[in-house]
N, C-alpha and C. Protein backbone atom coordinates (compact mmCIF):
# COMPACT_ATOMS: atom_id res chain seq x y z
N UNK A 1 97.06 196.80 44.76
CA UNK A 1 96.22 196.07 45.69
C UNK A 1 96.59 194.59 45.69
N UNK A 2 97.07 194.30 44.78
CA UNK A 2 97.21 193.20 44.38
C UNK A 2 98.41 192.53 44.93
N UNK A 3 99.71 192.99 44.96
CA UNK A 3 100.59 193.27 45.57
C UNK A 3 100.72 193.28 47.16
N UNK A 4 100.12 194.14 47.95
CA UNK A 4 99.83 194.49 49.21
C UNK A 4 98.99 193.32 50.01
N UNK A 5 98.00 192.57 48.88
CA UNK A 5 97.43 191.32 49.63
C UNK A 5 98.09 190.41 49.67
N UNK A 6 99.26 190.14 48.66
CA UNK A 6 100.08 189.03 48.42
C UNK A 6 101.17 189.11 49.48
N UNK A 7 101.65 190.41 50.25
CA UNK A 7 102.39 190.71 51.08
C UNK A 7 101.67 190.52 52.23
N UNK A 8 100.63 190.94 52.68
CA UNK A 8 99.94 190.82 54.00
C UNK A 8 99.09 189.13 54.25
N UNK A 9 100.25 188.23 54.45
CA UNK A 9 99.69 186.65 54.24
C UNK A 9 99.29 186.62 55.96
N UNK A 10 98.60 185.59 56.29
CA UNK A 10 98.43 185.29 57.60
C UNK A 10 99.45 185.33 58.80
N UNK A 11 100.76 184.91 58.00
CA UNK A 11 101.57 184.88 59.09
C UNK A 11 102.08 186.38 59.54
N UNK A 12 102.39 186.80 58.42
CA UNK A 12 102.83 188.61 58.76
C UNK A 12 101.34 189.29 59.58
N UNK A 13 100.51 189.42 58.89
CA UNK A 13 99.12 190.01 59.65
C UNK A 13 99.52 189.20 61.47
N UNK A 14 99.90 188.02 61.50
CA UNK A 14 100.14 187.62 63.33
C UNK A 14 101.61 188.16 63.82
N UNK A 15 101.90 188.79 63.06
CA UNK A 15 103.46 189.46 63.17
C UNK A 15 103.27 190.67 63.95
N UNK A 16 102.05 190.89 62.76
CA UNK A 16 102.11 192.61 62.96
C UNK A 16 101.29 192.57 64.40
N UNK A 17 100.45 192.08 64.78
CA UNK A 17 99.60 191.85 65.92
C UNK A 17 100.61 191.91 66.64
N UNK A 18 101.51 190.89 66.96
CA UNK A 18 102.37 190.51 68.06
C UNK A 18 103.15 191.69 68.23
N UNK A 19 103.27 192.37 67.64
CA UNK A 19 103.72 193.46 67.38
C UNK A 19 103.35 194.78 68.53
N UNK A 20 101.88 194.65 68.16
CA UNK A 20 100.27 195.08 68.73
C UNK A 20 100.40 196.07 67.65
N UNK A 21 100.68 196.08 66.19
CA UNK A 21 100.20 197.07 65.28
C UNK A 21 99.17 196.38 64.42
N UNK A 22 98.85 197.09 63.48
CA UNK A 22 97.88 196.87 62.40
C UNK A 22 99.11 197.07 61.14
N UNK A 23 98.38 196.34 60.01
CA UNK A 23 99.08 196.59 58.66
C UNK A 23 99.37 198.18 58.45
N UNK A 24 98.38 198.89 58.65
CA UNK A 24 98.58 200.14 58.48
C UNK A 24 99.83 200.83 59.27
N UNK A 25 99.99 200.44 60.41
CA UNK A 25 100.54 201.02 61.49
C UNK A 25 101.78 200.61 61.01
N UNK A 26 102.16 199.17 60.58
CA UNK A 26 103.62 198.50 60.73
C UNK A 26 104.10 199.48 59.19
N UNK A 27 103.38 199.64 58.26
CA UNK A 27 103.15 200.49 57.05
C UNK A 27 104.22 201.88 57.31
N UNK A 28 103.56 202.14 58.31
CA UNK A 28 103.48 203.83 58.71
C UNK A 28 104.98 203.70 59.71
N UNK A 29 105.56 202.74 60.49
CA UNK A 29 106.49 202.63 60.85
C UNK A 29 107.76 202.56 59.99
N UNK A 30 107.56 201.09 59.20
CA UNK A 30 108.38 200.97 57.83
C UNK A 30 108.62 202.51 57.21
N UNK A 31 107.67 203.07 57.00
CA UNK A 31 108.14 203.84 56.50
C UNK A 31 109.45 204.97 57.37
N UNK A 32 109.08 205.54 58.35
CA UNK A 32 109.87 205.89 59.24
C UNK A 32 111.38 205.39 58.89
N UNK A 33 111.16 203.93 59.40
CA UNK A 33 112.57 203.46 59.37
C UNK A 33 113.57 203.26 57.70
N UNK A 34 112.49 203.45 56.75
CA UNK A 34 113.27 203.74 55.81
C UNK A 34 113.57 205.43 55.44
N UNK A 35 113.17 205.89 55.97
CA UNK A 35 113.40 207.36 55.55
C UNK A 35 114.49 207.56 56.57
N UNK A 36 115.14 206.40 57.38
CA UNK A 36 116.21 207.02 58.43
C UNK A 36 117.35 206.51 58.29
N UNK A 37 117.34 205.26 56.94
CA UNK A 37 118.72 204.78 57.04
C UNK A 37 118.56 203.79 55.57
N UNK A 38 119.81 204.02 54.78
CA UNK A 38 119.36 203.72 53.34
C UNK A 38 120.49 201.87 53.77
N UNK A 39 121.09 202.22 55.36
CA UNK A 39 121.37 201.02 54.80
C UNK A 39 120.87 199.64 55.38
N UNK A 40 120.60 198.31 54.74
CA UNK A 40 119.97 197.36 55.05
C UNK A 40 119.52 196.61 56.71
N UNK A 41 121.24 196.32 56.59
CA UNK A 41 121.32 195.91 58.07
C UNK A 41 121.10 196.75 58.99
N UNK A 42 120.98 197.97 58.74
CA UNK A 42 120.36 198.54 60.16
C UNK A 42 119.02 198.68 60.13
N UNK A 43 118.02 198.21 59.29
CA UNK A 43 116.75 198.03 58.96
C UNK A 43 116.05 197.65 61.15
N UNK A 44 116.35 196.54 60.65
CA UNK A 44 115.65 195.85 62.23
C UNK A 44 116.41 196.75 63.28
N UNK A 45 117.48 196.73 63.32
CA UNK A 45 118.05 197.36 64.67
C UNK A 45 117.25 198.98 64.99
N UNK A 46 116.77 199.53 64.25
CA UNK A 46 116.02 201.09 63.96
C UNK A 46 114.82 200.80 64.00
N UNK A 47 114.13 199.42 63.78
CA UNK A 47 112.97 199.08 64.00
C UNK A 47 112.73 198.99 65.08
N UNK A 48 113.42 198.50 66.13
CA UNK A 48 113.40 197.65 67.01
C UNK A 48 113.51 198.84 68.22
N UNK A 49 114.09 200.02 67.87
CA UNK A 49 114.62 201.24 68.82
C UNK A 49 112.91 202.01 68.37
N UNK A 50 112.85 202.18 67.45
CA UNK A 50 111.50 203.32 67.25
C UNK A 50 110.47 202.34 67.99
N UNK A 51 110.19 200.84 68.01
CA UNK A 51 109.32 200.17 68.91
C UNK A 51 109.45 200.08 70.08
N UNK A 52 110.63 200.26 70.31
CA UNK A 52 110.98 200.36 71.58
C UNK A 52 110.33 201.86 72.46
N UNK A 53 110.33 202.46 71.52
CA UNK A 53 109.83 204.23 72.18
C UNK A 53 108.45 204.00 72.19
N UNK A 54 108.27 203.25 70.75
CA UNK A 54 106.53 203.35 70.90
C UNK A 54 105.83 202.47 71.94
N UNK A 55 106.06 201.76 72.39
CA UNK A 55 105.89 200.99 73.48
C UNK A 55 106.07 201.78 74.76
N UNK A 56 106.24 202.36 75.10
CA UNK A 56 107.17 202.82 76.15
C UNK A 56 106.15 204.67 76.20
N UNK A 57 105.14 204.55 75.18
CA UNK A 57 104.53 205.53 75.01
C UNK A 57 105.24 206.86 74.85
N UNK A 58 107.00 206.59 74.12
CA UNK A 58 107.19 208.15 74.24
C UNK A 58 106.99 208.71 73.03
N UNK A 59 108.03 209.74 72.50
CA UNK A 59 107.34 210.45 71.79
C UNK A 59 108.85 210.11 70.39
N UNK A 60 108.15 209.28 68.93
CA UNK A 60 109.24 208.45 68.57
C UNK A 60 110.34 209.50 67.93
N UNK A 61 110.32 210.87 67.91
CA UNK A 61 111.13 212.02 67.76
C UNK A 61 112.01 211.10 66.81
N UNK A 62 111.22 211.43 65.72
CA UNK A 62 112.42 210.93 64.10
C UNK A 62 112.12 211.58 63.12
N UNK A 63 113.79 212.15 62.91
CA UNK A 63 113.71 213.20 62.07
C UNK A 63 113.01 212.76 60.59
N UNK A 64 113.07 211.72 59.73
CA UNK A 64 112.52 211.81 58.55
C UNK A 64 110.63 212.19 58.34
N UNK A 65 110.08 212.15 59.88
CA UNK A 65 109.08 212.99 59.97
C UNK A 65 109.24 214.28 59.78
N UNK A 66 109.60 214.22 60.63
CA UNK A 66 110.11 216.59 60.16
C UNK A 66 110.14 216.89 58.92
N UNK A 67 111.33 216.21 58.46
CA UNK A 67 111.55 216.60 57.01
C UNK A 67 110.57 216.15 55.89
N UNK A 68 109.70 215.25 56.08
CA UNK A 68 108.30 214.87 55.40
C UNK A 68 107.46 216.36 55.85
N UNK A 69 107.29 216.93 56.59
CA UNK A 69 106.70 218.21 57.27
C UNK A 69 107.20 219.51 56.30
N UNK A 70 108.16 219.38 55.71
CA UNK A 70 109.15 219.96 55.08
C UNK A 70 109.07 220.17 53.37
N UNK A 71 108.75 218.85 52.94
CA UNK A 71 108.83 218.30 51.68
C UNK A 71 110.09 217.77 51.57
N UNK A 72 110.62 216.99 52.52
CA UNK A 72 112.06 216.79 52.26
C UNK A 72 112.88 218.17 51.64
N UNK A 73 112.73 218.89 52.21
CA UNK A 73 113.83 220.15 51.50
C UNK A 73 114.54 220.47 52.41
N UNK A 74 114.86 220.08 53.77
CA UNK A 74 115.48 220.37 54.56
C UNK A 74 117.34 219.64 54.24
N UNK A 75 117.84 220.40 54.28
CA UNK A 75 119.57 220.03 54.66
C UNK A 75 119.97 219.41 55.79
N UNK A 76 119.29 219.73 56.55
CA UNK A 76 119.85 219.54 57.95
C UNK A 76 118.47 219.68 59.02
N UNK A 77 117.94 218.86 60.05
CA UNK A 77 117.45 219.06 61.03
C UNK A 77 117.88 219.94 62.10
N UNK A 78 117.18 221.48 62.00
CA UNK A 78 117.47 222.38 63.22
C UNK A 78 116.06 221.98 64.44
N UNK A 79 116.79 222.70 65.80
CA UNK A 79 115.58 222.57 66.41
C UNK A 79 114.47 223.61 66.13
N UNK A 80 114.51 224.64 65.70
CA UNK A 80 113.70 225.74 65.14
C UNK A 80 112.26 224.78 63.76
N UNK A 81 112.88 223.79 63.29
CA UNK A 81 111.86 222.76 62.71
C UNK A 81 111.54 221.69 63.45
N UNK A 82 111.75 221.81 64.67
CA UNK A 82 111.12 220.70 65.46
C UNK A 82 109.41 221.39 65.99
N UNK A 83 109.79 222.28 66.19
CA UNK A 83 108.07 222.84 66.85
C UNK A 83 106.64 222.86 65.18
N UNK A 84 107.72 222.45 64.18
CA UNK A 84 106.47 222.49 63.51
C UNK A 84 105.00 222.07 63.64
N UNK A 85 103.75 222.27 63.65
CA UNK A 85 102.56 222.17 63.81
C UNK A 85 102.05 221.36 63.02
N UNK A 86 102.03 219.47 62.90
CA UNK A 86 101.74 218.82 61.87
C UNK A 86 101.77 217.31 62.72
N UNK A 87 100.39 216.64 62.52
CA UNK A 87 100.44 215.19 62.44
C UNK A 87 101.40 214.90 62.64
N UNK A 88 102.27 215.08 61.51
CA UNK A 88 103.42 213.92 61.11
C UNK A 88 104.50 214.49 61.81
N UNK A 89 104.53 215.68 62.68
CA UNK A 89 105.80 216.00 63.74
C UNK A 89 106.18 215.16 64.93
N UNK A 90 106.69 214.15 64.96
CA UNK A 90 106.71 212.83 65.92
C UNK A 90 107.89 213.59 67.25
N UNK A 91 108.08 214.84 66.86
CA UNK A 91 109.13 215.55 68.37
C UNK A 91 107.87 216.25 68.82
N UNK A 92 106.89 216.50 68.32
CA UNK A 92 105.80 217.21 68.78
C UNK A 92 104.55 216.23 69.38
N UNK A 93 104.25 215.31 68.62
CA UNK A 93 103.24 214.43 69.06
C UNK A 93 103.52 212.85 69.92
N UNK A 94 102.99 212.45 70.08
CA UNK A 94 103.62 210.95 70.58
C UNK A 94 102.48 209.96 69.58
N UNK A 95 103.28 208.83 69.11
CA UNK A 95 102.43 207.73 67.81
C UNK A 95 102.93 207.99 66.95
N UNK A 96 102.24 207.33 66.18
CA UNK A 96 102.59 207.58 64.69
C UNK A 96 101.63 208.28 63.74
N UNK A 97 102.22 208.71 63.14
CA UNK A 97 101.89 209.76 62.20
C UNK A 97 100.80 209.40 61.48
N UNK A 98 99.54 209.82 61.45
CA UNK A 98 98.11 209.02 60.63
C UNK A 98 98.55 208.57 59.32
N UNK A 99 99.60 208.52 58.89
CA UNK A 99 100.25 208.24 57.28
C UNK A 99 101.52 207.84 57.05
N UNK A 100 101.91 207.18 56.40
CA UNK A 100 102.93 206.50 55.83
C UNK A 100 103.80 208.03 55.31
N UNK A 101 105.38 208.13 55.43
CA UNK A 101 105.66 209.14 54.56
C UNK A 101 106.66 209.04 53.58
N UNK A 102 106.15 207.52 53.25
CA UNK A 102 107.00 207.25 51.94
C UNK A 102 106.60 205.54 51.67
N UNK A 103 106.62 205.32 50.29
CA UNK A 103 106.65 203.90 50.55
C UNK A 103 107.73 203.14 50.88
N UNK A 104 107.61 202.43 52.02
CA UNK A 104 108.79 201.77 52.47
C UNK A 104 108.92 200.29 50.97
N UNK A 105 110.76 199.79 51.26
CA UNK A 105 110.76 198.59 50.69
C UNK A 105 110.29 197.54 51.62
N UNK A 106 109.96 196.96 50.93
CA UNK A 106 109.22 195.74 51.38
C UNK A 106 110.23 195.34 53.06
N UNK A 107 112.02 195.18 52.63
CA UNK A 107 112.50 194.79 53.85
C UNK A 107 112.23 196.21 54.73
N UNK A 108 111.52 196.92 54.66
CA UNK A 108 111.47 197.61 55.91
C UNK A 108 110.20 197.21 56.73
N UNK A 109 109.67 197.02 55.60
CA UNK A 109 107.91 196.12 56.38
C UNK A 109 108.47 194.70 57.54
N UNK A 110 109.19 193.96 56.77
CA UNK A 110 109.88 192.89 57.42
C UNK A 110 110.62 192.97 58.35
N UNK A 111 111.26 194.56 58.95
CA UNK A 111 112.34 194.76 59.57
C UNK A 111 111.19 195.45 60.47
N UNK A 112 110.32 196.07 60.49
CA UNK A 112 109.19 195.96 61.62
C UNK A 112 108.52 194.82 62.34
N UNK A 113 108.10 194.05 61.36
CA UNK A 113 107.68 192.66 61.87
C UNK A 113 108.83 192.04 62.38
N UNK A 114 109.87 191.66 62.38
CA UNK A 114 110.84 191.20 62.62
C UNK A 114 111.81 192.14 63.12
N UNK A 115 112.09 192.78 64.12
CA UNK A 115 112.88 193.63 64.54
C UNK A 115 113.76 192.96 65.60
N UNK A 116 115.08 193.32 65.52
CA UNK A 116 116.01 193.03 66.51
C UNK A 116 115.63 193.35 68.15
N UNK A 117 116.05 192.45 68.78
CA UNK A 117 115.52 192.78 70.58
C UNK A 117 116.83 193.15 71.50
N UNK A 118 116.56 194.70 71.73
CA UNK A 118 117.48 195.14 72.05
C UNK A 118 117.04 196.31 73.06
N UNK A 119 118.05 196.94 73.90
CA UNK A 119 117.04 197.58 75.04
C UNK A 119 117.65 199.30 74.38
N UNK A 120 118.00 199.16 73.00
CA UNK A 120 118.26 200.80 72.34
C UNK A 120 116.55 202.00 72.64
N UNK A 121 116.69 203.06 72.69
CA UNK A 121 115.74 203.71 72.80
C UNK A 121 116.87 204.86 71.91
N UNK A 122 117.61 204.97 71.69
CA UNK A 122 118.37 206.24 71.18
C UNK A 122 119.16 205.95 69.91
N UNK A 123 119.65 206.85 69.36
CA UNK A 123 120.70 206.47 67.89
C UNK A 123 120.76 207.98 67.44
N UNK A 124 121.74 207.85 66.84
CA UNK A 124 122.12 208.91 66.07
C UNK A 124 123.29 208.89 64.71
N UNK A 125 123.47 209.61 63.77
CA UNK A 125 124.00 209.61 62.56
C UNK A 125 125.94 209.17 63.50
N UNK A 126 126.33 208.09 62.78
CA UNK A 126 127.75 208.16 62.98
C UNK A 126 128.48 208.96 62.61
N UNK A 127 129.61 209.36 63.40
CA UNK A 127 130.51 210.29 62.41
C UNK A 127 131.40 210.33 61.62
N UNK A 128 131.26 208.86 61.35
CA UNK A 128 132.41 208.43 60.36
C UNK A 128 131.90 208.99 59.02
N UNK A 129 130.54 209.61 58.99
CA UNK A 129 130.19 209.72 58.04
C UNK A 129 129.61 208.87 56.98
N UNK A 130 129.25 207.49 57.28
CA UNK A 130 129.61 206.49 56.41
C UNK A 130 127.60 205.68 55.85
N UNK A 131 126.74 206.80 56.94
CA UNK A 131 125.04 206.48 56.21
C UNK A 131 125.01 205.44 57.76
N UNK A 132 125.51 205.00 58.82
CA UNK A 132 125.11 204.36 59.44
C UNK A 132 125.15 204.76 61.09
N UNK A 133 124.70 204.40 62.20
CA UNK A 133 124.03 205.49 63.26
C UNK A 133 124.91 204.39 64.37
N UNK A 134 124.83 205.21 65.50
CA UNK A 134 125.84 205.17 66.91
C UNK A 134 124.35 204.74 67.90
N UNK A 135 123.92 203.75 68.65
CA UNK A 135 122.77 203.06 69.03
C UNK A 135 122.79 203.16 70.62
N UNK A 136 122.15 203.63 71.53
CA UNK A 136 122.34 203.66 72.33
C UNK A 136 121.20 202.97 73.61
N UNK A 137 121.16 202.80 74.89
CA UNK A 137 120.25 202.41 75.90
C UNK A 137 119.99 203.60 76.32
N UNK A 138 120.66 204.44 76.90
CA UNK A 138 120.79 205.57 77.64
C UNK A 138 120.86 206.92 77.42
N UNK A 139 120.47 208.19 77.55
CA UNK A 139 120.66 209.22 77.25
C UNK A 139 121.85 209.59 77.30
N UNK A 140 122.97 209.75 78.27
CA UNK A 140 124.21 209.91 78.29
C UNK A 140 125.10 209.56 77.25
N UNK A 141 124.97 208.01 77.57
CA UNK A 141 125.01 207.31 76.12
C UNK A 141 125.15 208.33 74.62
N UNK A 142 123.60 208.15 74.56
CA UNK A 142 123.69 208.76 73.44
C UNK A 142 123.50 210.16 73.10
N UNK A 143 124.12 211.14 74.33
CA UNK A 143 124.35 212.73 74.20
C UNK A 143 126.06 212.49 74.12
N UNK A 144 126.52 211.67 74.14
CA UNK A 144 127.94 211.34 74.02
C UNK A 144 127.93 211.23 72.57
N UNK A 145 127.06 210.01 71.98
CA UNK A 145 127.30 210.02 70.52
C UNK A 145 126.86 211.14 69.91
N UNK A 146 125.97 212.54 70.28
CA UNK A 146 125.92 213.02 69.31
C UNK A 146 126.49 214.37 69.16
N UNK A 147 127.20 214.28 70.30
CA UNK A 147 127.82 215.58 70.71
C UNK A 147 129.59 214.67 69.55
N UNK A 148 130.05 213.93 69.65
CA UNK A 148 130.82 213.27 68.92
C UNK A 148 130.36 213.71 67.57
N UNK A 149 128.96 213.37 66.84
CA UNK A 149 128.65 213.35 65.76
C UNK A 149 128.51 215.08 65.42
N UNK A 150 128.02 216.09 66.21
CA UNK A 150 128.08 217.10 66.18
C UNK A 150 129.52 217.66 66.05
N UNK A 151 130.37 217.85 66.66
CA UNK A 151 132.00 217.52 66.83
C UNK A 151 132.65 217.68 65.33
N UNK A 152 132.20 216.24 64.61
CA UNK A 152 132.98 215.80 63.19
C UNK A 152 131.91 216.83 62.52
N UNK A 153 130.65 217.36 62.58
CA UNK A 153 130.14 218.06 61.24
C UNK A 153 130.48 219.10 61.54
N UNK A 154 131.09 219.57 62.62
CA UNK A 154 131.25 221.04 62.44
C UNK A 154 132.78 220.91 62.10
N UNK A 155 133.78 220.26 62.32
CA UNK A 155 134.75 220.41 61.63
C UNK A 155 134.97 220.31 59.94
N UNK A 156 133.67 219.08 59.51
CA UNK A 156 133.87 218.72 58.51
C UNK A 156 133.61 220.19 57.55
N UNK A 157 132.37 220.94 57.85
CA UNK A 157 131.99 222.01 57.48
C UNK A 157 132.64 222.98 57.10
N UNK A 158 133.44 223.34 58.54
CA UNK A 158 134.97 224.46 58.35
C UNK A 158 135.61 223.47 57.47
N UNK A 159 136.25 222.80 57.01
CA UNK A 159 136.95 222.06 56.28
C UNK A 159 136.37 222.38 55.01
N UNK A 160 134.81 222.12 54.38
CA UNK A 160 134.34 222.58 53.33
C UNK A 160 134.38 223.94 53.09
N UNK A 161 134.12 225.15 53.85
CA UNK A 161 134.37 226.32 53.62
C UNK A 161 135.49 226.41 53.48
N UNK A 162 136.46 226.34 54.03
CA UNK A 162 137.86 226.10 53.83
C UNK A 162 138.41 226.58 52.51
N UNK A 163 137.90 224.88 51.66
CA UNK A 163 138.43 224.76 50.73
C UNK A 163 137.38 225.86 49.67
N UNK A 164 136.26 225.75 49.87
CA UNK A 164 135.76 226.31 48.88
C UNK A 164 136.22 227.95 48.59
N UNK A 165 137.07 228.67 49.72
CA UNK A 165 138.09 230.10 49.46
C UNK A 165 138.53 229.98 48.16
C-alpha cells in the first residue's frame, strides 16, 4: 500500500485521467502490455496501440488475456481458445478485463501514462524471432505481417521436427 501511494503522486493520477482511465484501469492495462512484450522499448509503442483500440471502443483482442484465461499454460494462441467464456477474454468482450493479470513493472504503468502517439491499431510477434512485434495502421498491413510471421513458424517448426528424427 505503501508503495502504490508513493507511485500514484498527483501528477500520474492527471496522467491517468488524461488518459480518461483510473489508477485501476491504467493498472489493468499495464498489465496487458506487460504480459505482451518482455522487451522495454516497446513498452509505450503497445501502450499506445491497445489505447488506441480502447478508444476507438473496439475490442483490445490481446492474447496475454487468453492465456491468463488459461493459467498461462498455453504454447501457442489457437483460435479454438479465443471463444473462451471469461471477463478477461478481450477477443470476446470489448474493455478491459475487471482485473489486472499480472503485476505489471512499474515502466509498464509509465508506458500507459506516457504512451507513444501513433495511429498503430495492430501488431504482431516478428519473425525474426527476436521477442519484438511488426506494428501496423491497417489491417492489410498487418495480415501481411502475420501471415509473414505465420510463414517463419511453420517453417521453423518443420525444421524442429526435422531435427528432432
Amino acid at each position: 500500500k505503501k508503495e502504490y501511494d508513493a507511485f500514484w503522486t498527483d501528477a500520474r493520477k492527471d496522467k491517468a485521467q488524461k488518459q480518461g482511465l483510473t489508477p485501476m484501469q491504467v493498472s489493468i492495462m499495464a498489465s496487458i502490455v506487460s504480459g505482451e512484450t518482455l522487451k522495454a522499448f516497446e513498452y509505450p509503442i503497445i501502450a499506445g496501440a491497445y489505447l488506441n483500440r480502447y478508444r476507438k471502443g473496439m475490442k483490445l483482442q490481446a492474447d496475454p488475456t487468453v492465456c491468463f484465461c488459461f493459467d498461462y499454460k498455453l504454447d501457442r494462441v489457437l483460435k479454438k481458445h479465443l471463444t473462451v467464456d471469461s471477463p478477461y477474454n478481450t477477443y470476446k468482450y470489448v474493455g478491459l478485463p475487471p482485473a489486472p493479470i499480472n503485476v505489471p513493472p512499474k515502466a509498464c504503468l509509465d508506458a500507459v501514462l506516457n504512451p507513444d502517439t501513433h495511429g498503430y491499431i495492430y501488431f504482431c510477434a516478428s519473425s525474426a524471432f527476436d521477442g519484438t512485434h511488426k506494428f501496423a495502421v491497417g489491417y492489410t498491413e498487418h495480415m501481411k505481417n502475420a501471415r509473414e510471421f505465420q510463414k517463419a513458424l511453420t517453417k521453423r517448426n518443420k525444421e524442429k521436427a526435422k531435427a528432432a528424427k
